[in-house]
Protein backbone atom coordinates (compact mmCIF):
# COMPACT_ATOMS: atom_id res chain seq x y z
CA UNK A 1 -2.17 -14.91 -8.43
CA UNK A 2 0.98 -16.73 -7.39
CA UNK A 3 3.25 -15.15 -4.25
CA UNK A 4 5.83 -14.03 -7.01
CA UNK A 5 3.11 -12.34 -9.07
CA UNK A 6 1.74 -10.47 -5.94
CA UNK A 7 5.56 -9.49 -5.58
CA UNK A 8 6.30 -7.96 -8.34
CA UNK A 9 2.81 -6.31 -8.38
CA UNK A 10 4.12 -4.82 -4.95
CA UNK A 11 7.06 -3.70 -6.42
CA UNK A 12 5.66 -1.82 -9.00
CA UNK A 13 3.22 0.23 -7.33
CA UNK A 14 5.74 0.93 -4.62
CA UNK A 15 7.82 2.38 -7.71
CA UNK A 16 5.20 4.23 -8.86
CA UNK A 17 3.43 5.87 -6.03
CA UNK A 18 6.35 6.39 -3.57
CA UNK A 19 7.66 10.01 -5.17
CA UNK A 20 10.80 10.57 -3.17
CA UNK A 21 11.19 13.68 -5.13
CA UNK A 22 8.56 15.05 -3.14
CA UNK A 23 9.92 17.47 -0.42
CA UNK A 24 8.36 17.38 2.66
CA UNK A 25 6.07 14.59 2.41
CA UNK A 26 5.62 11.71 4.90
CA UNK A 27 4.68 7.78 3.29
CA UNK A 28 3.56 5.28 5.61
CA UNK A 29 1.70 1.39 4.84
CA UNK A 30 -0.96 0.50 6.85
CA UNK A 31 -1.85 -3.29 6.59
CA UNK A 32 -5.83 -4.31 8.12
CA UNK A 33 -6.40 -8.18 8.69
CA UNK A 34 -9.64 -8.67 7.39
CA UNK A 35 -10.93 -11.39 9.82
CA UNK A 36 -14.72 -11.72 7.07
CA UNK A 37 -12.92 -12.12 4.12
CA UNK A 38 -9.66 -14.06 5.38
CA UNK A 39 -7.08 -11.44 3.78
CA UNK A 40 -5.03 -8.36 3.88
CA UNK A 41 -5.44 -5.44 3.05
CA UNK A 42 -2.57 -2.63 2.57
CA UNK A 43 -3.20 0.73 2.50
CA UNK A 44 -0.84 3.20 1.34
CA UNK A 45 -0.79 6.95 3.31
CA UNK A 46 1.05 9.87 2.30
CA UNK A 47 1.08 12.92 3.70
CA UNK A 48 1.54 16.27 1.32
CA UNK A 49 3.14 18.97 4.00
CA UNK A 50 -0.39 20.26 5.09
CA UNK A 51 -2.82 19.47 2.70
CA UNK A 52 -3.67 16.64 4.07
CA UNK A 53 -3.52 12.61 4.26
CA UNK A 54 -5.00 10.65 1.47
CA UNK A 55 -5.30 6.32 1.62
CA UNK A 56 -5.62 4.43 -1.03
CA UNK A 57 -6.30 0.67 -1.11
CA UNK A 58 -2.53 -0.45 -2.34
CA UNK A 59 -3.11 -4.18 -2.47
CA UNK A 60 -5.45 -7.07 -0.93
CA UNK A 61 -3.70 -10.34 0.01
CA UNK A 62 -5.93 -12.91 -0.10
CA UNK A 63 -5.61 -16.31 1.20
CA UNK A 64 -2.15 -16.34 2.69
CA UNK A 65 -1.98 -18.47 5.30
């Protein structure tokens, strides 16, 4: 997968997964360096007003230096 391919593959999850509609609920990104397997991994976090954090693997980066 090609840097424009991983873009656009960014840009649609972000689309689908970050529900601004929701009220009271906290996003955040987390991105882990994977030192083993010489990538990235982003995670995306959201936070539901008191139910609780969930992470889910949003994308792994691999070979980007």
């Amino acid at each position: 997968m090609n840097k424009q391919q991983e873009l656009t593959l960014i840009n649609q999850r972000i689309e689908t997964l970050f529900n601004v509609s929701k009220f009271n609920t906290q996003f955040w990104i987390v991105i882990v360096n994977d030192i083993y397997d010489h990538s990235y991994n982003i995670f995306l976090v959201n936070d539901d007003e008191g139910k609780g954090n969930v992470l889910f693997q949003f994308i792994r980066l691999k070979n980007i230096h």
